[in-house]
Every structure is written in C-alpha cells, then in structure tokens.
Protein backbone atom coordinates (compact mmCIF):
# COMPACT_ATOMS: atom_id res chain seq x y z
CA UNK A 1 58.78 51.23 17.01
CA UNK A 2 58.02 55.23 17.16
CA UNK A 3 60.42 57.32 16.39
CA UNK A 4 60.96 60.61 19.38
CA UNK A 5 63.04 63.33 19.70
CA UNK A 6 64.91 62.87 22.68
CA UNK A 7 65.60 65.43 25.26
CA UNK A 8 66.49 63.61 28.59
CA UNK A 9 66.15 64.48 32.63
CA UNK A 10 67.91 63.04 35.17
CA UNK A 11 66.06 60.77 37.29
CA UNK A 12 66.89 60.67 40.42
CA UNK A 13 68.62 64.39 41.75
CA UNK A 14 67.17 67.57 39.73
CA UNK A 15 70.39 69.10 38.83
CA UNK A 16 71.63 72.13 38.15
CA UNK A 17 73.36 72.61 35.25
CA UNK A 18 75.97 75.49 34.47
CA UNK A 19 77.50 75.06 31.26
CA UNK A 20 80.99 76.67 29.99
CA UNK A 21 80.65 75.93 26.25
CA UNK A 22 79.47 77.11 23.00
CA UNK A 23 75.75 78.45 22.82
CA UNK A 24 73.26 74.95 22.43
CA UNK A 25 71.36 75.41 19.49
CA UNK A 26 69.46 72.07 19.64
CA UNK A 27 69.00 69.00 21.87
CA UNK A 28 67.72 65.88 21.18
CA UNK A 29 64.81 64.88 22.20
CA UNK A 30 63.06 61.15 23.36
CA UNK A 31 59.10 61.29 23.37
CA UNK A 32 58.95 57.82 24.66
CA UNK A 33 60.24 58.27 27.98
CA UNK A 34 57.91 57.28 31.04
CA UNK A 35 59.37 56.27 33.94
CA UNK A 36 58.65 56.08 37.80
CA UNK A 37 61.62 56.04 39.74
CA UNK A 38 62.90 56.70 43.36
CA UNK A 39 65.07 59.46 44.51
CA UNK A 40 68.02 60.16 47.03
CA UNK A 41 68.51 63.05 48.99
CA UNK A 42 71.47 65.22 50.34
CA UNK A 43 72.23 66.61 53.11
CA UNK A 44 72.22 70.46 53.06
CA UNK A 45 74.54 71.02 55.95
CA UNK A 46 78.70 72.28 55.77
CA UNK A 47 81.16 71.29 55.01
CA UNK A 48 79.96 68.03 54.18
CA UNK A 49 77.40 68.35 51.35
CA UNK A 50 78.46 65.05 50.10
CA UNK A 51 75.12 62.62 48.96
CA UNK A 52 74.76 59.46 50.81
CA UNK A 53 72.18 56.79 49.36
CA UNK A 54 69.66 56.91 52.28
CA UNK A 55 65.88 55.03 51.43
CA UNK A 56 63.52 58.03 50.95
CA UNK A 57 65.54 60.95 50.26
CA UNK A 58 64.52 63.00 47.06
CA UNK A 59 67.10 65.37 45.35
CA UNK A 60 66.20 68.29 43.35
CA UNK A 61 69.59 69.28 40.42
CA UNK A 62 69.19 72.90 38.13
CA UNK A 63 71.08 72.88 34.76
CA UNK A 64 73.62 75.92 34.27
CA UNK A 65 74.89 76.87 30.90
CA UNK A 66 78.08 78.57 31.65
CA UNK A 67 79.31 80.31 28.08
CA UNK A 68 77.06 78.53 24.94
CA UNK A 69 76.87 75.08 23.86
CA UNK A 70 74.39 73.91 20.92
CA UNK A 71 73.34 70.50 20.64
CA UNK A 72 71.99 68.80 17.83
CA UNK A 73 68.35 67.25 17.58
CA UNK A 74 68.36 63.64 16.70
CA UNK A 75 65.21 61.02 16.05
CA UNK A 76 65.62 57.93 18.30
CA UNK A 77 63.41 54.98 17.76
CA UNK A 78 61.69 53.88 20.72
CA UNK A 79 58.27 51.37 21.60
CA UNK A 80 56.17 52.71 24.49
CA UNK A 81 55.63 50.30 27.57
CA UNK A 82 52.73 49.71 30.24
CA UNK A 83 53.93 51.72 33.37
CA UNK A 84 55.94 49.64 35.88
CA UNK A 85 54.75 49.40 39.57
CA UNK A 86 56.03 52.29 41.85
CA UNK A 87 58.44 51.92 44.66
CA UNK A 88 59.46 54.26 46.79
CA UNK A 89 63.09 55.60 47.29
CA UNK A 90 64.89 59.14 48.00
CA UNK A 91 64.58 61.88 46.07
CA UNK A 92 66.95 64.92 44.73
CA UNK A 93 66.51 68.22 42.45
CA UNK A 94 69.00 69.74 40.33
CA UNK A 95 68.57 72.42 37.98
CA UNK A 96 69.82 72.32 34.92
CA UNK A 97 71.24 75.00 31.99
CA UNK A 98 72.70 78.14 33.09
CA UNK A 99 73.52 79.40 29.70
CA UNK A 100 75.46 81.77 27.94
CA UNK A 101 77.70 83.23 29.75
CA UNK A 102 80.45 83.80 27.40
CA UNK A 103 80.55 83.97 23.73
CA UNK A 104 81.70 87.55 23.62
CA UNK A 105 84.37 89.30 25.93
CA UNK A 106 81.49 91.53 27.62
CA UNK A 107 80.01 88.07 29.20
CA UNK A 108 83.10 87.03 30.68
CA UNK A 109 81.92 89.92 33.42
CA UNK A 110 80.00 86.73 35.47
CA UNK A 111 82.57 86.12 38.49
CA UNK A 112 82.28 84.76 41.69
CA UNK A 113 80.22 87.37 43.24
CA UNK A 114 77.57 86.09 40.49
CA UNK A 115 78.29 82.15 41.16
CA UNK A 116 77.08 83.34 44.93
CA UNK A 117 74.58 85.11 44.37
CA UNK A 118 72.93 82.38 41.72
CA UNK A 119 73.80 79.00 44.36
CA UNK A 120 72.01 81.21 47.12
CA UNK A 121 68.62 81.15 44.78
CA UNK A 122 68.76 77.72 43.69
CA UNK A 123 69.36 76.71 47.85
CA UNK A 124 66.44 78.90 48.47
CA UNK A 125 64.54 76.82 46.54
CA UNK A 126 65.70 73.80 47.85
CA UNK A 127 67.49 73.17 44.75
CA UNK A 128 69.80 70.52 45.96
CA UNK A 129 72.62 70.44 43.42
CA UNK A 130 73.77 72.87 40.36
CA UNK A 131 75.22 70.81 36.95
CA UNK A 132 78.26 72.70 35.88
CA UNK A 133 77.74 72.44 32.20
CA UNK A 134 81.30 72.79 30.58
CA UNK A 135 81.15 73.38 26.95
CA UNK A 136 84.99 73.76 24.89
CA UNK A 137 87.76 73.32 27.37
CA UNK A 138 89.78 76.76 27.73
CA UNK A 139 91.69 79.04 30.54
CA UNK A 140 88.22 81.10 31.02
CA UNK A 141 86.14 78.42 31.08
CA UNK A 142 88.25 76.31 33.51
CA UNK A 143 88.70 79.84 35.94
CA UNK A 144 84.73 79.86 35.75
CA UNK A 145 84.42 76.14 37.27
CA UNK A 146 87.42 76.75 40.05
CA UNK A 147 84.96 79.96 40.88
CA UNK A 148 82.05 78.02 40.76
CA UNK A 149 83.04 75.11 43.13
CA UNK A 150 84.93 77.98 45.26
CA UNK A 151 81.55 79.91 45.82
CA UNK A 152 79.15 76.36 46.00
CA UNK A 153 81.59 75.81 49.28
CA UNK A 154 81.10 79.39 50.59
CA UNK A 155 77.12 79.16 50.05
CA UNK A 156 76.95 75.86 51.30
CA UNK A 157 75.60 74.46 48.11
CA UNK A 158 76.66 71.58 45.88
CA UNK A 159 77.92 71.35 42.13
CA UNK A 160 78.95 68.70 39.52
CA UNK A 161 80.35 68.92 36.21
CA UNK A 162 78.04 68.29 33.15
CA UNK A 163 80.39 67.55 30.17
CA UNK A 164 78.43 68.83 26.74
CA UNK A 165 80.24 67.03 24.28
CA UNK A 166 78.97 68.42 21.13
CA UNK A 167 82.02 70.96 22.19
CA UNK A 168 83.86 69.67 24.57
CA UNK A 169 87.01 67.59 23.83
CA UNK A 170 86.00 64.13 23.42
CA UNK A 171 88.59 62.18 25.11
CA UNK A 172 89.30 60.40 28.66
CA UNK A 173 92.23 62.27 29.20
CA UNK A 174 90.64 65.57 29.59
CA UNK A 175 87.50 64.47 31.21
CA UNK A 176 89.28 62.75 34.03
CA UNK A 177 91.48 65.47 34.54
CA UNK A 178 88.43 68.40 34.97
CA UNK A 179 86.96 65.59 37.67
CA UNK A 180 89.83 64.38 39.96
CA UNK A 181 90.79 68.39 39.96
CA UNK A 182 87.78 69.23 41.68
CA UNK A 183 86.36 65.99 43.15
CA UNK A 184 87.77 66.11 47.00
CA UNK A 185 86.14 69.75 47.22
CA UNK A 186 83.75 70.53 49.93
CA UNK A 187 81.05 71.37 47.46
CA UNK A 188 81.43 68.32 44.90
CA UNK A 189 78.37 66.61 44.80
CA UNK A 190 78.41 62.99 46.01
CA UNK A 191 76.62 59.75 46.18
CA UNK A 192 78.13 56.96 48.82
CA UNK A 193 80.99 59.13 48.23
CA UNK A 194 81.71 58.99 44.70
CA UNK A 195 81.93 62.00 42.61
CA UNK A 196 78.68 62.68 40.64
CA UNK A 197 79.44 63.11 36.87
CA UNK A 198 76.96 64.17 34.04
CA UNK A 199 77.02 64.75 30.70
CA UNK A 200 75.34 65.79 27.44
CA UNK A 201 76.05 63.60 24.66
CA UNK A 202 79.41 61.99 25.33
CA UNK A 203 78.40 58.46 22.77
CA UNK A 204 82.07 59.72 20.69
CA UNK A 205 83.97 58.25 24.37
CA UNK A 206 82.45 54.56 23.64
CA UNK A 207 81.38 52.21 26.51
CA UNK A 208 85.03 51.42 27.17
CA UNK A 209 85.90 55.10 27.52
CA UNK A 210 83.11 56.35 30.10
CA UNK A 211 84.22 53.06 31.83
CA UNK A 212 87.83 54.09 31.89
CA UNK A 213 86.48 57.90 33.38
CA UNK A 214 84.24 55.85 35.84
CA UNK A 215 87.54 53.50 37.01
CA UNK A 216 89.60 56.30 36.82
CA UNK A 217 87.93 59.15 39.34
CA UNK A 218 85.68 56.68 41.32
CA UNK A 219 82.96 58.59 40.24
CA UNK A 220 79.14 57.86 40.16
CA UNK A 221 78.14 58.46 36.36
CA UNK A 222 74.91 60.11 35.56
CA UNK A 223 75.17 60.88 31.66
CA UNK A 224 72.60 61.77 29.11
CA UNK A 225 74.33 59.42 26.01
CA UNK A 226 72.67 58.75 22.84
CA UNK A 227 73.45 56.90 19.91
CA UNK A 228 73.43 53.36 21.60
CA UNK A 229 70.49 50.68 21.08
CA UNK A 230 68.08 51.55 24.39
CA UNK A 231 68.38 48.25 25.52
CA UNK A 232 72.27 48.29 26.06
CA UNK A 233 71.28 50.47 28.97
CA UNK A 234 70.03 47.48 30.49
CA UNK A 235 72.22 46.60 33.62
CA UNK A 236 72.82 43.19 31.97
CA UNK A 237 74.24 45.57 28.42
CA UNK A 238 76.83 47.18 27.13
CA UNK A 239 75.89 50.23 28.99
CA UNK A 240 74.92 48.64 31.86
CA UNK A 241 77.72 49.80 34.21
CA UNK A 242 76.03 53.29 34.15
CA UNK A 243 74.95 54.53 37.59
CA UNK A 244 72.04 56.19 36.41
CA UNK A 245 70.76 57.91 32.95
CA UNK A 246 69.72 61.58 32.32
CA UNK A 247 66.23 61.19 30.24
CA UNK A 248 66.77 64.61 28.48
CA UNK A 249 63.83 64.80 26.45
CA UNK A 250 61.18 63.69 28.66
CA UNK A 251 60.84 67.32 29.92
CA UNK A 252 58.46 68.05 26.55
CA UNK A 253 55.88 66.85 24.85
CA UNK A 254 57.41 65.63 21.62
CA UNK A 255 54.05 66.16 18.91
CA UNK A 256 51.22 68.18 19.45
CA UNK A 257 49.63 66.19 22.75
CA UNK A 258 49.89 67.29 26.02
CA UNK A 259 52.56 66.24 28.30
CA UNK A 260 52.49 62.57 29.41
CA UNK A 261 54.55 60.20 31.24
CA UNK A 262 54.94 56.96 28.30
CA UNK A 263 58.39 58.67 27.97
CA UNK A 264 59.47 57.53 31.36
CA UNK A 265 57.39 54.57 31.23
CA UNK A 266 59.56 53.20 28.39
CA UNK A 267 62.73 54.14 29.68
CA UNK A 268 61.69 53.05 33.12
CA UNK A 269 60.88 49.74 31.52
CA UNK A 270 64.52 49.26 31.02
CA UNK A 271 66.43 51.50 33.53
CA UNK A 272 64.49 50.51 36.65
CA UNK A 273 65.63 52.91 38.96
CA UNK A 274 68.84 54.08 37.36
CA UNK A 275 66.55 56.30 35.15
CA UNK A 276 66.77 60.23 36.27
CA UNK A 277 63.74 62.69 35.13
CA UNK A 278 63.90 66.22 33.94
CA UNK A 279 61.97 69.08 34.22
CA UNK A 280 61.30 72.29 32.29
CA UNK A 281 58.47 74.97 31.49
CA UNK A 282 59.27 75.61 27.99
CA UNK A 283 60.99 75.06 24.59
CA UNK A 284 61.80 77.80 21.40
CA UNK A 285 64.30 78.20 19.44
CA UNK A 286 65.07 80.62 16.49
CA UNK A 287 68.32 80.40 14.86
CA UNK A 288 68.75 79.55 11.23
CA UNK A 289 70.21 76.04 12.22
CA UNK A 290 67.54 75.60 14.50
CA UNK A 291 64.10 76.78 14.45
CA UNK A 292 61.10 74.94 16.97
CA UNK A 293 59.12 75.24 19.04
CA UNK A 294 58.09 72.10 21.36
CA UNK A 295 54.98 72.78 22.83
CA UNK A 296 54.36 74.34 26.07
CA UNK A 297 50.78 74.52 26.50
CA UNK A 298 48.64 72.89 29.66
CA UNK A 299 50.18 74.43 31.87
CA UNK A 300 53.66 72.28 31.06
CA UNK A 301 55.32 73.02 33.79
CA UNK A 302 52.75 71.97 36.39
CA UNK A 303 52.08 69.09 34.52
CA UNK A 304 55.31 68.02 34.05
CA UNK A 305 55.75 68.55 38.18
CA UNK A 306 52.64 66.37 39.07
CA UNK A 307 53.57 63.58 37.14
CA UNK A 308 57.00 64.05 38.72
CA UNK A 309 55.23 64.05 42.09
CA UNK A 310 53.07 60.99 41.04
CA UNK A 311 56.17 58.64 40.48
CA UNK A 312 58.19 59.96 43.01
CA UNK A 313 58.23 56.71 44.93
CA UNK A 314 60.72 55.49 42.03
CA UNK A 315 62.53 58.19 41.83
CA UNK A 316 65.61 59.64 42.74
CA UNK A 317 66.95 62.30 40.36
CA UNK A 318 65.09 65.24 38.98
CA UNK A 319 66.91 67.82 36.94
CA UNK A 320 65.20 71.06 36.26
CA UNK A 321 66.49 72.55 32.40
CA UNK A 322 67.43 75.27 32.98
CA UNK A 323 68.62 77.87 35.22
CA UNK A 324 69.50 80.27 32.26
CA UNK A 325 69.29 78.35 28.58
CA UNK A 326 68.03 81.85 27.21
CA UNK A 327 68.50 80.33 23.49
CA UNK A 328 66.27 77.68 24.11
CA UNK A 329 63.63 79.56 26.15
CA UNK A 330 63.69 76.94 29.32
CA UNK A 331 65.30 79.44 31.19
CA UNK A 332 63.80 79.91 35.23
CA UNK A 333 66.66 82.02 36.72
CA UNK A 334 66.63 85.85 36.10
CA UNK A 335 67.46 87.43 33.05
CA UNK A 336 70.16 89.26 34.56
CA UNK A 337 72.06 85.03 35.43
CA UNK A 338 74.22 85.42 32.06
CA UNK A 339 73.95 86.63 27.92
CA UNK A 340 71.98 85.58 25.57
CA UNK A 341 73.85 83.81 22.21
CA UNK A 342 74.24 86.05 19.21
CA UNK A 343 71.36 86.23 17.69
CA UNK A 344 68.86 85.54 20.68
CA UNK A 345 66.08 88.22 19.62
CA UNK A 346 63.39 86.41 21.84
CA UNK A 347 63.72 86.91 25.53
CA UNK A 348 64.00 90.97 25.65
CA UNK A 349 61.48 91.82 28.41
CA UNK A 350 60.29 87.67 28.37
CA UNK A 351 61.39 87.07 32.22
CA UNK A 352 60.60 83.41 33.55
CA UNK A 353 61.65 83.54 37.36
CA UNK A 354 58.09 83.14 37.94
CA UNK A 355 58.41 79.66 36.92
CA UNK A 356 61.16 78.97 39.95
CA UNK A 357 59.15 80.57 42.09
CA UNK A 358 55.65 78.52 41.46
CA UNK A 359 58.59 75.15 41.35
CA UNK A 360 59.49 75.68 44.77
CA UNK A 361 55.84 74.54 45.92
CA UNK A 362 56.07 70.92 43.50
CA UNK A 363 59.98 70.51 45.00
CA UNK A 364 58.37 70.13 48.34
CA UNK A 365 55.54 68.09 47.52
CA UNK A 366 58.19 65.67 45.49
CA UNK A 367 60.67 65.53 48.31
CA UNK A 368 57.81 64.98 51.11
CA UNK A 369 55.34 63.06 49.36
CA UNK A 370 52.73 65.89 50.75
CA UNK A 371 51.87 68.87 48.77
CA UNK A 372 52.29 71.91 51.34
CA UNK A 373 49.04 74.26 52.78
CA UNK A 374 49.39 77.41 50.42
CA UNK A 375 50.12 80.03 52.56
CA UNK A 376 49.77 83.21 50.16
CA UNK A 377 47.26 84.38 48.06
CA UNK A 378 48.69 84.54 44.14
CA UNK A 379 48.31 84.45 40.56
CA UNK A 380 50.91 83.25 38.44
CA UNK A 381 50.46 83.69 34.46
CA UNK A 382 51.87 83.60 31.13
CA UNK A 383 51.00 83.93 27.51
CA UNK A 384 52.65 84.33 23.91
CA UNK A 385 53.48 87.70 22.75
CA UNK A 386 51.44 87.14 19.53
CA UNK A 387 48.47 85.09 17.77
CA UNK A 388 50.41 81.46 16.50
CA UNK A 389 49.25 81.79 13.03
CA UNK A 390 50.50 85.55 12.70
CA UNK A 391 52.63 86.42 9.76
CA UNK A 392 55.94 88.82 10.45
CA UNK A 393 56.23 91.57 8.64
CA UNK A 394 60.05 91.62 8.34
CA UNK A 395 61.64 87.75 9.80
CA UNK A 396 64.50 86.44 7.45
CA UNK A 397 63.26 83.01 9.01
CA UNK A 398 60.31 80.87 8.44
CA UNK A 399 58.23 80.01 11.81
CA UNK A 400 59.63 77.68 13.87
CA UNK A 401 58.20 73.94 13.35
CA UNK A 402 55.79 73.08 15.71
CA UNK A 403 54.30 76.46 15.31
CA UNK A 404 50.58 75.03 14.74
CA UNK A 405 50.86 72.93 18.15
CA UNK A 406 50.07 75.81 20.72
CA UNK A 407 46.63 77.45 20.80
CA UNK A 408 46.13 81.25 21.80
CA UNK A 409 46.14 80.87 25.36
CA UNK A 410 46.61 82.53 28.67
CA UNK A 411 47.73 80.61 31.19
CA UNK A 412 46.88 80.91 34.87
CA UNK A 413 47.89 79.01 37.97
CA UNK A 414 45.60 80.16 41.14
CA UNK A 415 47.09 79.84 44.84
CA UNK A 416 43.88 80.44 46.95
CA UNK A 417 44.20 80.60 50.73
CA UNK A 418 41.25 80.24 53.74
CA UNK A 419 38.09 80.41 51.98
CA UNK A 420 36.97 79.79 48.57
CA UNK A 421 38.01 82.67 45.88
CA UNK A 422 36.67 83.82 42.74
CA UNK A 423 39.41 84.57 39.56
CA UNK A 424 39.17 87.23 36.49
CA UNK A 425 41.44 86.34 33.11
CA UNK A 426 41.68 89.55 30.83
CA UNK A 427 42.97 89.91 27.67
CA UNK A 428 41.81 92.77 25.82
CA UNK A 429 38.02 93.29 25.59
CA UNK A 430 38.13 89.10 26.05
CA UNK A 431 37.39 88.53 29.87
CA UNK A 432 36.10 85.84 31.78
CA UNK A 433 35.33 84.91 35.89
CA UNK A 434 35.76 81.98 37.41
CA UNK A 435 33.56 81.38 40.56
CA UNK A 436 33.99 79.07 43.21
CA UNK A 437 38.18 77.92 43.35
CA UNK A 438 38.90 76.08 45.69
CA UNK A 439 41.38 76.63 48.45
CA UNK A 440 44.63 75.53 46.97
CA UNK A 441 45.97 75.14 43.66
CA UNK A 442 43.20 75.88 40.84
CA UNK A 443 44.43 76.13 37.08
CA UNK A 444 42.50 78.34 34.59
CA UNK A 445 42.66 79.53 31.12
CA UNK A 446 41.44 82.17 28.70
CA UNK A 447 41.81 81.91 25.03
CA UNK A 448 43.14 85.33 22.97
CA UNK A 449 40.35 86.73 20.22
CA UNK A 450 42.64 90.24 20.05
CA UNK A 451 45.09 92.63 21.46
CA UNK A 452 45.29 94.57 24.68
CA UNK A 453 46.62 94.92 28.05
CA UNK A 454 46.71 91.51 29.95
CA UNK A 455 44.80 91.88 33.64
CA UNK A 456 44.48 89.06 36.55
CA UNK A 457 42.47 89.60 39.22
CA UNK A 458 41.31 87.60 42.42
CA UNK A 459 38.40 88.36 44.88
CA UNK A 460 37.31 87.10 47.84
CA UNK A 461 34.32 87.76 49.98
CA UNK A 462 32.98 91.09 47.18
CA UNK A 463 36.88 92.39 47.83
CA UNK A 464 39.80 92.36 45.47
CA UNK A 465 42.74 90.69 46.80
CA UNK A 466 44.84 90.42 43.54
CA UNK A 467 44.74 93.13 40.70
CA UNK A 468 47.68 92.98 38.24
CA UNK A 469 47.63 94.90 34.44
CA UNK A 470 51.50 94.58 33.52
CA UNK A 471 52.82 98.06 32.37
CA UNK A 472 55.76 95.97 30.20
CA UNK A 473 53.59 94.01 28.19
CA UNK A 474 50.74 94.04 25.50
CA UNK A 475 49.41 90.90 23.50
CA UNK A 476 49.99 91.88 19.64
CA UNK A 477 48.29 91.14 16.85
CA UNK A 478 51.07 92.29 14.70
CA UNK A 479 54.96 91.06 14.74
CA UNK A 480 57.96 92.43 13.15
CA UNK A 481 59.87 88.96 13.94
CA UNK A 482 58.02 85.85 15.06
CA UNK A 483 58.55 85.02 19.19
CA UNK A 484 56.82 81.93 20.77
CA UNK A 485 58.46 82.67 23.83
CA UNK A 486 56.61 83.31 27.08
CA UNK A 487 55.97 86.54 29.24
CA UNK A 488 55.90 85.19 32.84
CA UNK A 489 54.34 87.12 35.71
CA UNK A 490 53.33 86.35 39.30
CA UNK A 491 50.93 88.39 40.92
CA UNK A 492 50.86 88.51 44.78
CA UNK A 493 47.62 89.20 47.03
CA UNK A 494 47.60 91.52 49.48
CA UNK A 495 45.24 89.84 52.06
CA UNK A 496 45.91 88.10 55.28
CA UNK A 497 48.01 84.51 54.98
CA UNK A 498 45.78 81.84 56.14
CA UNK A 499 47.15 78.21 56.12
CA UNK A 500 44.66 76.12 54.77
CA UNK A 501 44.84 71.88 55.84
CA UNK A 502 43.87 70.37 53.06
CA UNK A 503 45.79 71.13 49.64
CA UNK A 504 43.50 70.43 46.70
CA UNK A 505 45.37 70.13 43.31
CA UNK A 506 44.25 70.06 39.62
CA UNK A 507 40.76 72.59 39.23
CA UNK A 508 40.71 73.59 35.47
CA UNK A 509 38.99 75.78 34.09
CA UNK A 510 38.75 77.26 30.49
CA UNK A 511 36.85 80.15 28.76
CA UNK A 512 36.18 77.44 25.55
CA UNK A 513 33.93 75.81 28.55
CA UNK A 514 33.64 77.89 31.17
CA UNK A 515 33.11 74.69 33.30
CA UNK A 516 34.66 72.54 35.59
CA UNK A 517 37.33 69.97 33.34
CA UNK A 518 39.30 68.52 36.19
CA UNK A 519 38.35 68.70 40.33
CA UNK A 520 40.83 66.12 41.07
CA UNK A 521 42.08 66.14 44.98
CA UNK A 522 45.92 64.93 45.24
C-alpha cells in the first residue's frame, strides 16, 4: 500500500464548480488514481439542457467557488493497478472552483449580471456544466444559487450543486432541501433525468445518509467522499449505490514526478466506469494552515489533457478545478470572476485565462476523439515569478512544501499553422531557437540562469509572426514574500490562418538539450 494525497476529478462530465462557502485552504489529495473511463454528453440546446445517457457523448463540468471554503489535506492509502482495457462511452466537461466570492461585504458585489457573464465563457468553451460549490448555508449564499440557476436558464447553460462539507451543514435535511428547491429548473443539470449532485467531502452523512439524499430527490450522485476503505466503492460495497465518484486529486502529481495516469488506473480498477476525472493547471497555497505547492511542471495542464484524451473511450465525466480557486492557484477564469481570501498575496498581476483558452482545443479533441487542425498561429507561456530556491527577504512563512519539486522553467506551448515554424524562448540574456516545429502543437522549454524581461517569438519563412515582451512582468531574482504561482500569457500571430489536415501532438523541446525529446503523432 502507498500512501497519496487525494485530490479527486469527476470522471465522466468536467464540471463546473461555483462554491458559496468559506475560503478552501486545503484539499485532499489521491496520487494513486488512474483510470480510463467513458463519458456522456448533453445537449446544449433550451430549455431542455437536461443530460440523457447516450453511448459516445463526452461532457466537459468547471468548478466554481462561490464565497470561500477550505478543505483539509488528508493521506489515503492506496496500491497502484495495471491499467484496465478502454471502452468507449460519452463524454462531458465541467469546470470546477469558482472561488471566493464572499468573505467580506465588498464581494457580495457578484450578482446576476456576473453569473451571465461567467456561464457565457464557460459555454464558449464548450464547458458543458458549472458545479455550484455551496460552502456554509446562509440568506446570501442561498440568493447567490437562486441567481445562479436563474442566469444558467437565461444563457442556456447548465448548473449543479457541489456541497463542500468541510462547511456546509452536515445533515440530510438541509441537503435535500437546497436540491428538490432547484431540481425541476430549466438549467439543473441532468442524467436520464435525475438531478446531478456533487460534493466535496460529505463522509460525516454516512452511506445511509447520501442514500437517504439519493431516495429522497431522485438524484444521480456524483460525490468526491473520503474516509471510506476504496474498495467499499465497489458496486458490490457499502458505497456501491454511488452513481459515479469525483477523483479529486488525480488532477496533480502527488511527489516530485511528472503527471501520470496510475491514479486513475487504481481507481478505475475499482470504479469501472462510475469513476469521473479532473483537470487542473496548477496547485499553491500560502496560508499559515496551509502552505504547498504540488507541482506544476511539464507542461501539467497539457499533460493532464492528453492523458484525459487517451482514456476518453472510458470516460464520461471530466471536471476542470477551477474556474476561480484564487487561494489555491488552479484558477482559469479571469481575475476579475470573484475575491481572493484574506490573505491571498499570490495572484496580484498572476492571470491564468490563458489556460481556458489553450483547454478549449483538448475539450474538443476529448469530446470528438480527433484533435482539431490549428487554425491560428500562437504562443502560449508561463513561468514562476522567482528562482525555487530563493530566500524572501521579509515572509513570516516558511516555503511552501514541495518547494524543491519544480525546476526554473519557462514553459511554452507552440500552435503552428501551414508550414513548418521556427520558435525563440527569452528570459533575460538566456535565449534559445528552436528550428523546425511542426505544424500543430509543439511544446518547448527554456530553463532561467537570471532576471529580465520574458520574450516569445515565432518566425516563419525569415518573417516574424509572433513577438511578445510582457510590459507587466519581470522574472526576479529577489522576493520580498515567496510566490510559486504562475504568470500566464498567450501570444497571438499576426499571419494568415491556414488550416492544416493533419494535427501532430507532443514535439518537446528543451534548452538542457536543445534536441528533439518527444515527436510523437496523436
């Protein structure tokens, strides 16, 4: 047995989840979570947005964080399995973690016109379903999910509730009363007509309570529980009556490794298909009570979406942490979609959108089976703000564990239309070129020796297509407080659009090498 820290992801949909309680400070997290599953998906058209379990369908969820809700990090022993055989089955995305909306009077500001405005993104992005995540039970918080549901139904967009029980009440009572309020809405989220239900945490209602909630509401229950012996989740177990189960911490690496998919093998092993997958692009913390980092190197969030892309045939549910979880840096909506918690020094002038933006290309691929031609010319990038091993000059906290797991890195993701293209990483006086991507995806690297300016450029043909030197952002080699967040950045090419037939997927290439690590075609 290993032990892992578990953070789950929902299999089957990726969700997106908007949660009304207190500010998360930590999650748990499962490293042993590999699974291949099969996915529904919905239909996008109104009224109706209600899920029916057609074979094939994929569905995409995003987490929401509406007010803050911490969660505590617990070890869960766990044995790794050989990967099951694939089979194919529908698939959904929700996003997950809108967060921090609400723990001072200023953040009660986000109304409807914001609920709009945020659904209309995540549909954009062919997000198929938001996870309301409802934190302590209270007048505000229950006006912000009436508002929520109310503007899902005028965007045409779907939305479940996501209880967090580290703060909300732990009781049947209350839980069935938040569902059957809201559950013959136009925008509730369904499958085979049965309201979709999620949670985080939720072990404190017992098998006999979640099956009381799941009697009571007819709903289709999609929880991330912990605390139970894995096996109970078996269909033949305790837990066993569970519709499906959110594998939290599969979304990160769990050591220093790069991200890899024994997680969902080992859950797989005993969910089958009732396993749901998560996705996210990053993990860091910095509160007194919790202070990590999980680590976010390899180009995580591509990874993470080609292995999702890999096992899609066995999947159903993907949930994508998080639309706006600023305190735990996973955040991919705008940094205008909520407040930070007290206390979040880390994301000031650290946007992510990016990351939702370079998502939308890996939702298709997922839901289709067939990555997509790219169609524009772009660079998207990110880096730390500061050297890992850097001491602050004036941090009451110690760095964050897991500090010593990320190298000095920028990150680069190519999109290369028509003809081959040539890339230049700069950091400082530290430069390199890359000759000879390929057209489609290609991912490159630079490793920091020093500060300076960051600039990305592409050429093609002796002419520069790309040229990007932020004006907001300098790599440091000094620190006043320590920040392993991310600065995100896409920057878009200026030459003609040509769609390209063939997608070609997985080109690395690293200053440490300056050669070619990885030329597989997906």
């Amino acid at each position: 047995m290993l032990a892992f820290l578990l953070f789950c992801v929902t299999p089957f949909y990726f969700l997106l989840l908007i949660s009304l309680g207190e500010t998360r400070t930590t999650r748990r997290k499962h490293e042993t979570l590999s699974q291949e599953l099969g996915t529904t998906q919905r239909s996008s058209k109104q009224p109706n947005l209600e899920t029916r379990d057609v074979n094939g369908t994929k569905y995409v969820f995003m987490h929401i964080i509406v007010g803050s809700a911490y969660k505590l990090l617990l070890m869960i022993p766990t044995s790794l399995k050989v990967p099951p055989i694939l089979h194919k089955t529908r698939k959904m995305v929700l996003t997950l973690d809108m967060s921090s909306l609400l723990k001072t009077p200023n953040r009660y500001n986000y109304n409807y016109s914001h609920w709009v405005s945020d659904f209309q993104m995540m549909k954009n992005y062919s997000i198929d379903a938001a996870a309301l995540n409802i934190g302590k039970t209270g007048d505000w918080q229950h006006q912000q999910i009436l508002s929520a549901y109310d503007a899902a139904t005028a965007v045409g967009f779907s939305v479940f509730i996501s209880f967090d029980y580290t703060s909300f009440d732990c009781n049947t009572t209350t839980t069935i009363s938040y569902v059957n309020e809201n559950k013959n809405k136009p925008s509730q989220f369904k499958v085979n007509g049965k309201p979709f239900i999620s949670s985080f945490s939720g072990y404190c209602l017992g098998a006999s309570g979640w099956m009381t909630v799941k009697n009571s509401t007819g709903g289709y229950l999609m929880p991330f529980i912990y605390g139970q012996d894995d096996q109970q989740l078996k269909s033949t177990g305790t837990w066993g009556f569970l519709d499906s189960w959110l594998c939290w911490g599969c979304a990160w690496p769990q050591g220093n490794y790069s991200k890899n998919t024994n997680d969902d093998m080992y859950y797989y092993s005993i969910l089958g298909k009732r396993l749901a997958y998560t996705v996210s692009p990053w993990f860091y913390t910095h509160y007194s009570k919790d202070n990590r980092y999980l680590r976010g190197d390899d180009w995580l969030i591509n990874t993470r979406w080609e292995e999702i892309v890999q096992m899609r045939d066995n999947i159903t549910f993907v949930e994508m942490v998080a639309w706006n979880d600023f305190g735990e840096s996973s955040y991919m909506g705008p940094l205008s979609s909520g407040l930070a918690p007290d206390g979040t020094t880390w994301i000031s002038n650290m946007p992510h959108n990016p990351w939702l933006d370079l998502s939308k290309w890996y939702i298709t691929a997922y839901k289709t089976g067939t990555y997509p031609p790219v169609t524009q010319d772009g660079i998207y990038y990110w880096l730390r703000p500061h050297p890992a091993s850097i001491q602050a000059s004036n941090d009451p906290l110690p760095k964050p564990t897991g500090w010593n797991w990320t190298q000095d890195t920028l990150w680069a993701v190519v999109f290369c239309t028509g003809t081959p293209c040539s890339a230049t990483l700069k950091v400082g006086t530290v430069s390199q070129q890359f000759n000879g991507l390929v057209v489609g995806v290609n991912k490159i690297k630079l490793l920091l020796a020093g500060p300076g300016s960051v600039t990305v450029q592409m050429q093609r043909n002796g002419q520069l297509v790309v040229n990007d030197t932020p004006s907001d952002f300098q790599y440091r080699n000094t620190t006043v407080t320590y920040n392993y967040n991310a600065y995100v950045r896409y920057a878009g090419g200026t030459a003609p659009v040509v769609k390209t037939s063939n997608t070609v997927v997985g080109l690395t290439l690293g200053l440490d090498t300056g050669s070619l690590l990885d030329g597989s075609v997906v």
